[in-house]
Protein backbone atom coordinates (compact mmCIF):
# COMPACT_ATOMS: atom_id res chain seq x y z
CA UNK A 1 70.28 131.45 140.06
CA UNK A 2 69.76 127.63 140.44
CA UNK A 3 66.35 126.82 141.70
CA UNK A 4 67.06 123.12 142.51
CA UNK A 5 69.03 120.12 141.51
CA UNK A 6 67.78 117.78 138.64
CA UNK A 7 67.61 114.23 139.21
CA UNK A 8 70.67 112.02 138.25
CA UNK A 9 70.58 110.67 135.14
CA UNK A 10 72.85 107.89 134.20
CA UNK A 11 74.10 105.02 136.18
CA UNK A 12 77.71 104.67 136.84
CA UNK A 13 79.53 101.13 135.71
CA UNK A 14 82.72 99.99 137.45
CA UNK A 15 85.46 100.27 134.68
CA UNK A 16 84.61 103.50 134.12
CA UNK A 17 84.85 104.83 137.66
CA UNK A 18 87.69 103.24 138.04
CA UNK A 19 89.22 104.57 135.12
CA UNK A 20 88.37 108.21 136.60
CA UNK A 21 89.62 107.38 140.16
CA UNK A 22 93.14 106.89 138.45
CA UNK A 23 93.07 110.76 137.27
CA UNK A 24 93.29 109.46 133.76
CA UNK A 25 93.07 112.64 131.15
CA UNK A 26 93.21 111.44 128.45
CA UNK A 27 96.21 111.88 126.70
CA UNK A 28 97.49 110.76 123.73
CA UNK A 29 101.49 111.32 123.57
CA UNK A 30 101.56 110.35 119.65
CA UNK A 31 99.07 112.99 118.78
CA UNK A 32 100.76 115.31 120.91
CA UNK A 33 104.03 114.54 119.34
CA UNK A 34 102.47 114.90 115.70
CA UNK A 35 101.08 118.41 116.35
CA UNK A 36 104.07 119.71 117.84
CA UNK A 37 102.72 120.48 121.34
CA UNK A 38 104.76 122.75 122.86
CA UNK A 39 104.41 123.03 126.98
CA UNK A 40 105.65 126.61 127.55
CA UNK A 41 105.53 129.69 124.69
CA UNK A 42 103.12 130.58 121.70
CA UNK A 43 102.45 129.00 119.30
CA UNK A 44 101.03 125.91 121.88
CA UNK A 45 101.64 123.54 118.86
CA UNK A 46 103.72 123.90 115.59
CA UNK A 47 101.35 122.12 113.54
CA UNK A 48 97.95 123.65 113.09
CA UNK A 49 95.94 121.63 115.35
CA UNK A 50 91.94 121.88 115.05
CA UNK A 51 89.73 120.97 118.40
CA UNK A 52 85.48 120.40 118.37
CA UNK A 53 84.23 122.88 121.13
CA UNK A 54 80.31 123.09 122.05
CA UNK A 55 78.62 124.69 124.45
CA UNK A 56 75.96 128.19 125.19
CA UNK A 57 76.35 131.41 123.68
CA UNK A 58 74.46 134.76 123.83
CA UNK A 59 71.30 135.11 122.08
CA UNK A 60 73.04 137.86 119.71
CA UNK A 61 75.98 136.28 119.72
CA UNK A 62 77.66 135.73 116.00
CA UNK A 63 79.11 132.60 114.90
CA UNK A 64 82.47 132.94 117.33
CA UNK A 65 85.07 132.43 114.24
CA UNK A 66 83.73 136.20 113.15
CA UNK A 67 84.82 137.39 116.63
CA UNK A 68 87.89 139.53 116.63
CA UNK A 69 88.64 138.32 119.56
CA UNK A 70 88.43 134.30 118.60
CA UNK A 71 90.58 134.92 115.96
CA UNK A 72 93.37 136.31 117.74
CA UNK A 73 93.15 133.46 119.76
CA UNK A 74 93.41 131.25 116.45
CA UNK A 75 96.67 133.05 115.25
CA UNK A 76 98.51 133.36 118.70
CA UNK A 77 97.82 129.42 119.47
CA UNK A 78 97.89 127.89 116.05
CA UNK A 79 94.78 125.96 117.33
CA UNK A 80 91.65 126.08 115.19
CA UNK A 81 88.42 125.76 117.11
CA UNK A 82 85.03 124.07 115.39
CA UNK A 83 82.61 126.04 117.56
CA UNK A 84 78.94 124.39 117.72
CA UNK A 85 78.03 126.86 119.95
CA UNK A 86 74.09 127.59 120.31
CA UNK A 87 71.90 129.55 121.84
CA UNK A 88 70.80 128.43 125.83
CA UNK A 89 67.35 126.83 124.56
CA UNK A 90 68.50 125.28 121.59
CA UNK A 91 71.54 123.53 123.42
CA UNK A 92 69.70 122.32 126.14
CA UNK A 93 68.80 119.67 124.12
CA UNK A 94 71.95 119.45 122.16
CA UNK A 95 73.91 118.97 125.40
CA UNK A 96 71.60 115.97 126.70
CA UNK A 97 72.30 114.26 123.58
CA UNK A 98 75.93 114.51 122.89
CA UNK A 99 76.16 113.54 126.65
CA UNK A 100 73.87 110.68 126.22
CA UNK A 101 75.20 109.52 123.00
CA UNK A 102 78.82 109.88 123.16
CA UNK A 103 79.13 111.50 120.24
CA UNK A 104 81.39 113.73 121.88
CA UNK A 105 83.36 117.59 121.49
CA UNK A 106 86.86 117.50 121.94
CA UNK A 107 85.46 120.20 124.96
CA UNK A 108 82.49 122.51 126.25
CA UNK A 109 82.54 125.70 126.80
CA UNK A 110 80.32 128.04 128.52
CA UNK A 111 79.13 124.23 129.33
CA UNK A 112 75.79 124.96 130.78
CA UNK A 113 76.28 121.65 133.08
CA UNK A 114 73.96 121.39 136.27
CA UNK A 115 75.89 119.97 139.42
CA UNK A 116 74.29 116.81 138.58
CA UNK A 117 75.81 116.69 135.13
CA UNK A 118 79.47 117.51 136.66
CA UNK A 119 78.82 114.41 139.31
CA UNK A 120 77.39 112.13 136.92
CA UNK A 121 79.57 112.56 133.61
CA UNK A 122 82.49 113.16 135.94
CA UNK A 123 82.19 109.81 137.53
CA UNK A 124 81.77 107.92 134.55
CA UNK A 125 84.23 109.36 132.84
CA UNK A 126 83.08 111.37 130.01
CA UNK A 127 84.34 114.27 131.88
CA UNK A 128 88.24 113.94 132.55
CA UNK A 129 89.87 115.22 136.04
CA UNK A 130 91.64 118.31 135.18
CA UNK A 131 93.67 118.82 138.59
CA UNK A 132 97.05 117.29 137.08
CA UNK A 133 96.92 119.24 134.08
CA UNK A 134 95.85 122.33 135.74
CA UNK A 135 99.17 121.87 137.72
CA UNK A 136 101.55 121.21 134.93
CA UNK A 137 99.62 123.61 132.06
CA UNK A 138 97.53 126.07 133.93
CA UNK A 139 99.52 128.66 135.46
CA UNK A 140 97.53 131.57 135.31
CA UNK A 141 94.89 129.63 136.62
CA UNK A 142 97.17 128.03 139.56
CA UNK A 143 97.57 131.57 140.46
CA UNK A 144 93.75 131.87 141.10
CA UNK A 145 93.66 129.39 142.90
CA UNK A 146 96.30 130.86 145.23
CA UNK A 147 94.59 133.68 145.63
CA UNK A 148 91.46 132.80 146.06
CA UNK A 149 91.16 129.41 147.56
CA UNK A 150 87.54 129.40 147.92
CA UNK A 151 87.39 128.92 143.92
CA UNK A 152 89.10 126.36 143.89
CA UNK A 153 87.30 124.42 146.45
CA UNK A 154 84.16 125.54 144.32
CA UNK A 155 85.19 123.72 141.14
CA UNK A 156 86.43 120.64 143.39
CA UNK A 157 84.07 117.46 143.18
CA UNK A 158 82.95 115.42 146.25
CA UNK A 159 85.39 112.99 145.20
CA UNK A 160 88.42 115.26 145.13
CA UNK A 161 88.92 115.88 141.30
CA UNK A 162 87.99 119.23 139.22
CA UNK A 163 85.56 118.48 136.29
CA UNK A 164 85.14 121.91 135.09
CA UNK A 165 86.64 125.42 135.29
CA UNK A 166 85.76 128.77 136.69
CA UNK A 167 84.31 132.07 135.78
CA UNK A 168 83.89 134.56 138.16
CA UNK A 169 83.46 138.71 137.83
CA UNK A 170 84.67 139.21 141.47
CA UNK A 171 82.72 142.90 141.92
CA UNK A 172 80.27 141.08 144.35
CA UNK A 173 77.70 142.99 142.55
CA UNK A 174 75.00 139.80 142.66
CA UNK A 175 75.03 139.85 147.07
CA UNK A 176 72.06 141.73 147.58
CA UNK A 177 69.94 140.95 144.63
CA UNK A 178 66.70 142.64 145.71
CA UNK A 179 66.84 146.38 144.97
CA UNK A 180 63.67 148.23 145.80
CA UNK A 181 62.74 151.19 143.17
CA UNK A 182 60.22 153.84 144.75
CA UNK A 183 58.43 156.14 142.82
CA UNK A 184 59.70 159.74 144.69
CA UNK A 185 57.60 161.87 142.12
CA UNK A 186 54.57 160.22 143.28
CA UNK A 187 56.15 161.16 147.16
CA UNK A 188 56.66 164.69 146.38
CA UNK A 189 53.30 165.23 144.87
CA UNK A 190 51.55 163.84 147.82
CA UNK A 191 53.84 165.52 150.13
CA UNK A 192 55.00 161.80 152.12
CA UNK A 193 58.86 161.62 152.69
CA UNK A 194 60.94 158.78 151.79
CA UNK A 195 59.93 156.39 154.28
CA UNK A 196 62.45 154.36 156.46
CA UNK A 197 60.04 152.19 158.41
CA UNK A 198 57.81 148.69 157.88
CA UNK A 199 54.69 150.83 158.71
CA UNK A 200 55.91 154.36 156.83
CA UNK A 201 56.13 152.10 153.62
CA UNK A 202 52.97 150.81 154.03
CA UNK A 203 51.14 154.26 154.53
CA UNK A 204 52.79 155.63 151.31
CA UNK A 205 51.66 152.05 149.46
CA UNK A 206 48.07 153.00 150.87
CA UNK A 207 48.34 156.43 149.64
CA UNK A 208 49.75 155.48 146.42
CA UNK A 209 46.43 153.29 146.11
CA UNK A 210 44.13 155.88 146.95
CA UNK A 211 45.76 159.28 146.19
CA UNK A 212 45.83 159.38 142.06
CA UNK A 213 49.76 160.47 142.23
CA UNK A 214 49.54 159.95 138.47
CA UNK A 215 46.91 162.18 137.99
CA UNK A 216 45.00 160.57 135.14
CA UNK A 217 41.95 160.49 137.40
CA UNK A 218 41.27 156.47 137.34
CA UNK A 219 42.40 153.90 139.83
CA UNK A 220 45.05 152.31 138.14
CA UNK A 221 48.38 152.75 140.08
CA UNK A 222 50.10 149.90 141.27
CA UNK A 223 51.29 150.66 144.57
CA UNK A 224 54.04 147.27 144.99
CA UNK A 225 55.08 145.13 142.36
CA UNK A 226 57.10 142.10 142.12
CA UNK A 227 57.58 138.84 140.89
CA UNK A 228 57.40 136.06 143.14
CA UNK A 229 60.21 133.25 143.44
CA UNK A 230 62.03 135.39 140.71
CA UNK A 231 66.03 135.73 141.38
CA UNK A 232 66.22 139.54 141.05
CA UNK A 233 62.69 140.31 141.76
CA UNK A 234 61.06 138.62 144.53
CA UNK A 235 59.28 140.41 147.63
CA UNK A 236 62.26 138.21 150.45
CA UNK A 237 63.77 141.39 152.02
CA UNK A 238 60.21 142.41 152.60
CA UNK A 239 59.81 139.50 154.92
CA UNK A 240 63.01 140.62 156.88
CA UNK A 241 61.70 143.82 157.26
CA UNK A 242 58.14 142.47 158.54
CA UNK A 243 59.58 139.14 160.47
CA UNK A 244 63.28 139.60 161.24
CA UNK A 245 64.23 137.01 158.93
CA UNK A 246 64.49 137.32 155.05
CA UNK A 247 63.22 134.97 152.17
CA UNK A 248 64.04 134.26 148.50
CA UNK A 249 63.41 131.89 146.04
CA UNK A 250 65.66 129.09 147.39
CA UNK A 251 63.73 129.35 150.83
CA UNK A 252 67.45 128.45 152.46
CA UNK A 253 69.29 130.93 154.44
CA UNK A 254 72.63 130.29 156.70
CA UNK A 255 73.44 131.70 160.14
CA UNK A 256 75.77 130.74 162.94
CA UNK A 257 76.91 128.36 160.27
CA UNK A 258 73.53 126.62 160.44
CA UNK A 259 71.41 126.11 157.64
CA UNK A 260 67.81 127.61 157.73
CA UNK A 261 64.87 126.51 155.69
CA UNK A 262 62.89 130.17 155.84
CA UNK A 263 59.86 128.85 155.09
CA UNK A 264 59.43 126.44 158.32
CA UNK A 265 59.94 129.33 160.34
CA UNK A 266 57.48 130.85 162.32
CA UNK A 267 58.86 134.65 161.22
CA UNK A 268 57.57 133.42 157.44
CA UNK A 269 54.13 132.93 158.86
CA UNK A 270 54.15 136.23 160.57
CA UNK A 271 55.11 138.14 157.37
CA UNK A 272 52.69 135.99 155.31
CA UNK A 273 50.10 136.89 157.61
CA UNK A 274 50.93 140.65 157.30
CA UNK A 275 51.53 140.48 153.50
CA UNK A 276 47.99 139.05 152.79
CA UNK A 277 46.65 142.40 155.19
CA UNK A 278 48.20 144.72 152.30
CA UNK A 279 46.82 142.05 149.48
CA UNK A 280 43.09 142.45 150.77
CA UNK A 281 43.99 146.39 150.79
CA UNK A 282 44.85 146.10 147.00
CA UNK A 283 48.40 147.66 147.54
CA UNK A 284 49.84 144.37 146.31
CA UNK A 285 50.09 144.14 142.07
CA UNK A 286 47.41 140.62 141.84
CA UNK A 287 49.65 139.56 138.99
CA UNK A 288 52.54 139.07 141.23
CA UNK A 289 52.62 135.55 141.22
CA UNK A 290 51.76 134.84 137.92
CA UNK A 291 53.23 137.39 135.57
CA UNK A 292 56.23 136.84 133.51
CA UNK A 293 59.74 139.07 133.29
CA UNK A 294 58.08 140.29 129.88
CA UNK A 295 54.95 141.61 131.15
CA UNK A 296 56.55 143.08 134.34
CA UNK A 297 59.28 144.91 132.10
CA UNK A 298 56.61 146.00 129.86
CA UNK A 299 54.16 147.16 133.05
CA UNK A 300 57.03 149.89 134.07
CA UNK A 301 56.57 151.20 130.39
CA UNK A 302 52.56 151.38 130.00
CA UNK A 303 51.35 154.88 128.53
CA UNK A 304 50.23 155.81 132.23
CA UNK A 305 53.02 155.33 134.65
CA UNK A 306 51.69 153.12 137.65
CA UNK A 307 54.21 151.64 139.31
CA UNK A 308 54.76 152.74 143.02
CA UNK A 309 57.46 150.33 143.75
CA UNK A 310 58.80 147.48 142.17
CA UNK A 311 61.91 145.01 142.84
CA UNK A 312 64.65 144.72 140.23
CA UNK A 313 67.80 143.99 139.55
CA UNK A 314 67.99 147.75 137.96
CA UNK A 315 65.70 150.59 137.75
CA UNK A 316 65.93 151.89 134.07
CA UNK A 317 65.13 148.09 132.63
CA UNK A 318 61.88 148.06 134.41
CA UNK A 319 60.69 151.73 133.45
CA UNK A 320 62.67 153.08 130.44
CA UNK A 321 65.46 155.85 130.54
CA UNK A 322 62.89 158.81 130.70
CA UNK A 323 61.44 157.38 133.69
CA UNK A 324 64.24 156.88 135.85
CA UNK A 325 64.25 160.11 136.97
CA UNK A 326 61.08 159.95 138.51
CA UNK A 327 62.36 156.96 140.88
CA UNK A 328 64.85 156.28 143.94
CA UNK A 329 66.33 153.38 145.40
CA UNK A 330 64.54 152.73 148.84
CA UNK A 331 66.70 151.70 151.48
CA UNK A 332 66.60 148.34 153.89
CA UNK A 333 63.27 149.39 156.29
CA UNK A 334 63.42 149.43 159.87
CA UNK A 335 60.89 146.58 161.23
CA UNK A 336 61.10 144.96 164.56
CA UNK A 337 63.85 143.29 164.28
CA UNK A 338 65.70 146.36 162.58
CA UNK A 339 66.95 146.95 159.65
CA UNK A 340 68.08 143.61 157.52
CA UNK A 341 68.28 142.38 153.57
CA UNK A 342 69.22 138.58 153.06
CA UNK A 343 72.33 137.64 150.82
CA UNK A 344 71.70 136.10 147.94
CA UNK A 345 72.85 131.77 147.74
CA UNK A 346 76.08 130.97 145.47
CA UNK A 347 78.05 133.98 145.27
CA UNK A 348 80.38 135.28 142.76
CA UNK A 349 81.51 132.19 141.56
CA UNK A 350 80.08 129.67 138.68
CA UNK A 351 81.69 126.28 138.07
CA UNK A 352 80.40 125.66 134.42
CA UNK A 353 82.61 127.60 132.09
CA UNK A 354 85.03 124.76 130.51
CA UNK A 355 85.50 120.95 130.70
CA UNK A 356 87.54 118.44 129.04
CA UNK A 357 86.07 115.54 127.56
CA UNK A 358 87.42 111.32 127.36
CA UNK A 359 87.89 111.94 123.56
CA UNK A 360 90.26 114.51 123.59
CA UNK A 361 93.38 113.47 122.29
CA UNK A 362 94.60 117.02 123.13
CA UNK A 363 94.60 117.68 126.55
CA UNK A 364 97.51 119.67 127.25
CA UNK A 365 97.12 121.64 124.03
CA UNK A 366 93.35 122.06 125.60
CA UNK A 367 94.55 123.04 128.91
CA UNK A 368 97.23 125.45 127.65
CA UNK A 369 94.50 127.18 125.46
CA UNK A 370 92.07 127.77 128.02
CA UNK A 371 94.62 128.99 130.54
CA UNK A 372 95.01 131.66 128.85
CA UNK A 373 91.27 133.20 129.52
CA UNK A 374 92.65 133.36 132.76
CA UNK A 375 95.02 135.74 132.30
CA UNK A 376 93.39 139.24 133.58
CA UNK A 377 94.07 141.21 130.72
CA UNK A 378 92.59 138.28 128.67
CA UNK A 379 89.69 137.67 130.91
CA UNK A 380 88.45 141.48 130.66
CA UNK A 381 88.44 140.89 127.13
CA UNK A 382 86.43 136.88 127.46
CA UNK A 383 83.73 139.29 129.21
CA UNK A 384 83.24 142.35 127.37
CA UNK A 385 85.63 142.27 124.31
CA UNK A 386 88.64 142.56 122.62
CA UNK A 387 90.49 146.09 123.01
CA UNK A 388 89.72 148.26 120.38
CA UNK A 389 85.98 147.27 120.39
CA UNK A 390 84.42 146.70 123.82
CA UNK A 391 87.73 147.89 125.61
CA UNK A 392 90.06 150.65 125.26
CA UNK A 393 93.10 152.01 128.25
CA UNK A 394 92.82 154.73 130.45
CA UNK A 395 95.66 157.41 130.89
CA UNK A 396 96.39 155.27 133.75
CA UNK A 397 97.09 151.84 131.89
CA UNK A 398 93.47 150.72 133.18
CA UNK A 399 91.37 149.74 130.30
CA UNK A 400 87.66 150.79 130.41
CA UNK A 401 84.24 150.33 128.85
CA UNK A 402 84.22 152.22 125.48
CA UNK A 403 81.33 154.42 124.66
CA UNK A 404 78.04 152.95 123.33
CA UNK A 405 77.57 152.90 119.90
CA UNK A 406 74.12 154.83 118.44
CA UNK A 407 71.36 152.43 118.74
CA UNK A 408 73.11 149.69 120.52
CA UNK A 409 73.27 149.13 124.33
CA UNK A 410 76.21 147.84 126.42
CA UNK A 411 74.66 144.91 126.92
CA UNK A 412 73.94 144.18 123.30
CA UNK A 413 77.43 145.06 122.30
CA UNK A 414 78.87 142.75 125.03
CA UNK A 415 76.62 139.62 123.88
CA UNK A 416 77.81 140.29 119.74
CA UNK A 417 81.73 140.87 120.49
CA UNK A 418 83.09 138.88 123.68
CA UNK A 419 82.01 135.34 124.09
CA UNK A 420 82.12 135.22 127.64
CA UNK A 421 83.08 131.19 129.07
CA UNK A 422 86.18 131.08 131.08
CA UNK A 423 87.45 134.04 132.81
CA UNK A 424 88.26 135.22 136.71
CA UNK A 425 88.78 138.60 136.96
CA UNK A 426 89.43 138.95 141.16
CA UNK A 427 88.23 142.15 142.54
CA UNK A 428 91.73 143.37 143.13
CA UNK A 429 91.75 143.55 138.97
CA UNK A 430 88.90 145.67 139.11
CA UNK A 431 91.32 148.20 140.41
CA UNK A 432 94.51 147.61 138.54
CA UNK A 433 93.72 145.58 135.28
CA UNK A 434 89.92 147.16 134.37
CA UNK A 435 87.52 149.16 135.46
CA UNK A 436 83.73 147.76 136.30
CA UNK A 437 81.11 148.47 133.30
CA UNK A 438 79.51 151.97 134.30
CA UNK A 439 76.06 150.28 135.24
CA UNK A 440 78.06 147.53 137.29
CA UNK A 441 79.57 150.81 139.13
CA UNK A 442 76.83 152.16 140.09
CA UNK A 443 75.06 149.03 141.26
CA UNK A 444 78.64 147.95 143.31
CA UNK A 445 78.26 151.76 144.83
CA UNK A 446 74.43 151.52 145.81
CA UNK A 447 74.89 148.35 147.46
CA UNK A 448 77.80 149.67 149.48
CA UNK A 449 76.10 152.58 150.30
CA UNK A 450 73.05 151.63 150.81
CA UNK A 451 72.31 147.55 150.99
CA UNK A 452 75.24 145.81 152.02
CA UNK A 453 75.71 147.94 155.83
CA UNK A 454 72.28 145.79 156.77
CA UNK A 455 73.01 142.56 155.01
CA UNK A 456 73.04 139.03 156.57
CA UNK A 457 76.18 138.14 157.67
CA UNK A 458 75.90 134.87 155.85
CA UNK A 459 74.59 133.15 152.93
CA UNK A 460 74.35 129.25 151.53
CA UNK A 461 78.30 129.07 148.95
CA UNK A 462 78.31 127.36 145.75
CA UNK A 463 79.31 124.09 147.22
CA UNK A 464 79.60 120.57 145.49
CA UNK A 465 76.91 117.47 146.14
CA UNK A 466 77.76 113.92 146.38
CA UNK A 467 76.09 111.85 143.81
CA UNK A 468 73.42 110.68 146.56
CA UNK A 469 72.96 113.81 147.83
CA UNK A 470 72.10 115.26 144.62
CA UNK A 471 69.32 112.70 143.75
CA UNK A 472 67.92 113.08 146.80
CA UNK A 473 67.72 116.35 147.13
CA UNK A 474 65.93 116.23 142.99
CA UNK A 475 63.74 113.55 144.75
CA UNK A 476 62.45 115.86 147.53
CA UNK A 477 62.59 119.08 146.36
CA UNK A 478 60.18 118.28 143.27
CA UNK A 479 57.61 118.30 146.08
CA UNK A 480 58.77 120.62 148.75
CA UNK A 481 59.26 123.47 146.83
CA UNK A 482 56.20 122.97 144.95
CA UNK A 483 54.18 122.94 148.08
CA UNK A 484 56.39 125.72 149.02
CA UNK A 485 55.50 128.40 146.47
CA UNK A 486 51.48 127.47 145.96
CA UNK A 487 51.03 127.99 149.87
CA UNK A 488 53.22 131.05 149.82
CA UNK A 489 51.11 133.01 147.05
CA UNK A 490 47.88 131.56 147.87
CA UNK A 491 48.35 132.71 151.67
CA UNK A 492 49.18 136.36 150.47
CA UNK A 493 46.16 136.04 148.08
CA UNK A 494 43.71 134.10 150.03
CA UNK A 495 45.19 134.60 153.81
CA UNK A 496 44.48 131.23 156.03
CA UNK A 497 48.37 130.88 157.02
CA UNK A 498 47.42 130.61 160.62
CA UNK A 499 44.78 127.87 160.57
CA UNK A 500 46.51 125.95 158.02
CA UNK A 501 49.82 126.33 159.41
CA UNK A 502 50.43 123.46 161.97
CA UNK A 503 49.18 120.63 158.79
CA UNK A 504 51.59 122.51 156.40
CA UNK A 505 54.61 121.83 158.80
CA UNK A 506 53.29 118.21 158.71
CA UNK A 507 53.27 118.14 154.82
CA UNK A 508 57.17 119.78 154.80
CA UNK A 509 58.04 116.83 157.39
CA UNK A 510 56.58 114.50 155.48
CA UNK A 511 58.22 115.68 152.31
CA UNK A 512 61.74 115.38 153.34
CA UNK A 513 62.16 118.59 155.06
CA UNK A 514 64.48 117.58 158.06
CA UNK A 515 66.67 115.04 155.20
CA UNK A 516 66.67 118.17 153.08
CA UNK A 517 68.10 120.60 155.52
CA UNK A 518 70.64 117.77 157.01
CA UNK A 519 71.90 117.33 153.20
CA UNK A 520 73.14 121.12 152.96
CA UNK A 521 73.89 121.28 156.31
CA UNK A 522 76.25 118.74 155.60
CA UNK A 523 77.94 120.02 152.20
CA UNK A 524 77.88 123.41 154.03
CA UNK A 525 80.06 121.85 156.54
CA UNK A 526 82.43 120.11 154.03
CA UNK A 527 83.38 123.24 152.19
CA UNK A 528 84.35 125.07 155.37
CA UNK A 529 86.39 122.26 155.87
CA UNK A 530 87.97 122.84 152.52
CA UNK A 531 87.83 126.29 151.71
């Protein structure tokens, strides 16, 4: 999940602009002509053509020209890629540079570009405007777009042109992203049901403190875990249950079509209030604002187990497969306000997975290659692998996960044989091209069953930023959230939310609180008005 926008980074100059405002892509017809481009049918060109691509890939990921996948892709296309794909720390850097220097790839792919990157390097034209070759090249991807306008508008730019392509997995799987494991061993041995209530859950959290459910005779159980501001593992819905209105790490909520800065709110000051109760009673883990995804995945797996509850994206990852069985999913808790779990911001959708760059001589050959990720059949195999390896069919034509290898996960398997990038594959495919991953299955089911019934009717899309908007919203939200997340975990810790709360509205104001909130109030509105 984005946590904020970075600042803009290069100034735009007037040819340039104007050279992007024409919807220039690019194109040279010679070069096309040379290498045989062909606009409908396989081979794309009937000379071998090679194209520079950079970009992320998976920490396990093999050089992509090993892929099976990649080179099926080489043979059906004629079009050799150079991949300078690296891992996401590593190209960090590598991306700043080639952007900064010019020295450019023919394209990026599983770009890792911030909105601020798209805006900037789409304005000044480093990035070409795709939308006229999407329309005369793209036709599986046109077909998206058909269906599912609301991807299209996501990949559109304040100024009307598409910089970058899609990916989406459309299972919805990332809505709620809070799931609350509760330790139902501990329950049964202490004789407490499965509580359903704000103040049930907080008299099995006292009697997980002060019962020894593990039985090791010392007092180290952990009644509540989490980590706070973390995407999957943040304490938000708590805050719905105690308050009526839930949190997470972006502080920004949306209903009525208004946009809500949670943290302003008086309902965050009530739950703050009550959270830092349960911190002086010890039931809150004291490394919950300051412990890393490695020592909270390790904590699950400790010699003694002494986790009581814990948030996470999935159970098993935080406490090992032996452990699982010891632990339920605990359903939204009734409060006074009800029962109600936020949505998470951005949805299914990211806008990063492919652009064309200004030194492309190859732009139709380009466009023509990556359209056809975005074929469903191809796009199961962009996400977890070619047929035969990751993927095999069903008696009903469907293809399906194939069974884990000894000694390798799914997840490991998926990062060292698909390469991920672009790919759409619309939740109607789920049903009639392939079936979810068996852990993405379960997860879509819990949620429906359990989650989704109380969920916000709303949440903040993945909308586009003007230039301005973007660099002021880097200038203020350096500070806001800042002064956000110290006050949050040092009112749980140290309590004093009440007295100080008044002088902490001041400091938001004078921050850029109300210019903040009117900024994605009014992107907000602009996608509704093109979605």
């Amino acid at each position: 999940m984005k946590r904020g926008m970075v600042a803009i980074a290069l100034l735009l100059t007037g040819g340039l602009v104007s050279a992007c405002s024409g919807g220039s892509t690019g194109s040279d017809d010679k070069a096309a002509e040379t290498a045989g481009f062909r606009a409908e049918g396989l081979p794309i060109v009937e000379q071998p053509l090679t194209l520079k691509f950079s970009g992320v890939k998976a920490p396990l990921a093999p050089d992509f020209n090993s892929m099976t996948l990649v080179k099926q892709w080489q043979r059906d296309t004629n079009v050799t890629i150079e991949w300078q794909n690296l891992p996401e720390t590593v190209y960090k850097e590598k991306k700043n540079l080639l952007l900064a220097s010019g020295d450019l790839p023919d394209a990026f792919y599983n770009t890792g570009f911030t909105d601020s990157d798209i805006a900037t390097y789409g304005a000044n034209g480093t990035l070409v405007p795709l939308e006229n070759l999407i329309d005369k090249y793209a036709p599986n991807l046109k077909k998206v777009f058909e269906k599912r306008p609301e991807i299209k508008a996501a990949v559109t730019a304040s100024d009307g042109h598409i910089y970058t392509l899609p990916a989406s997995e459309e299972l919805g799987i990332g809505t709620v992203p809070f799931f609350w494991s509760l330790n139902k061993t501990w329950l049964a041995k202490l004789g407490l049901s499965m509580p359903t209530t704000i103040d049930e859950y907080h008299r099995v959290l006292q009697a997980f403190k002060t019962g020894d459910p593990n039985g090791n005779g010392k007092a180290d159980e952990i009644p509540l875990s989490f980590i706070g501001g973390w995407w999957c593992a943040d304490a938000g819905d708590l805050f719905a249950a105690l308050s009526g209105m839930p949190d997470n790490p972006d502080h920004r909520i949306v209903r009525d079509d208004k946009v809500i800065h949670t943290a302003s709110q008086p309902q965050y000051r009530d739950a703050i209030a009550t959270l830092h109760q349960w911190y002086t009673e010890g039931l809150i883990d004291a490394e919950s604002f300051t412990q890393t995804d490695t020592q909270y995945l390790a904590k699950g797996k400790s010699k003694d187990e002494v986790l009581g509850s814990f948030v996470w994206w999935e159970t098993e990852e935080v406490v090992g497969a032996a452990r699982t069985r010891d632990y339920t999913l605990m359903g939204p808790l009734e409060g006074p306000s009800g029962r109600l779990v936020g949505r998470a911001n951005g949805g299914d959708y990211a806008r990063d997975a492919f652009a064309i760059t200004r030194v492309n001589k190859h732009p139709e050959a380009t466009m023509r290659w990556v359209d056809r990720l975005y074929d469903p059949v191809m796009s199961a195999q962009v996400a977890w692998g070619p047929i035969g390896e990751g993927l095999q069919k069903n008696s009903a034509g469907v293809l399906v996960s194939m069974p884990d290898k000894a000694g390798e996960s799914a997840g490991e398997r998926k990062q060292r044989i698909a390469p991920g990038g672009p790919r759409v594959i619309l939740k109607e495919d789920f049903k009639n091209v392939v079936a979810p991953e068996p852990r993405a299955a379960q997860r879509q089911s819990d949620l429906e069953r359990i989650y989704l019934p109380y969920a916000e009717k709303q949440s903040y899309p993945l909308v586009f930023f003007t230039q301005e908007e973007l660099q002021r919203i880097g200038e203020i939200n350096t500070e806001l959230k800042a002064l956000v997340d110290e006050r949050r975990a040092g009112w749980i810790v140290r309590g004093g939310v009440e007295k100080d709360w008044d002088g902490y509205l001041q400091q938001l104001k004078g921050a850029g609180l109300d210019e903040y909130v009117d900024i994605y109030q009014k992107a907000y509105d602009r996608y509704r008005g093109t979605k």
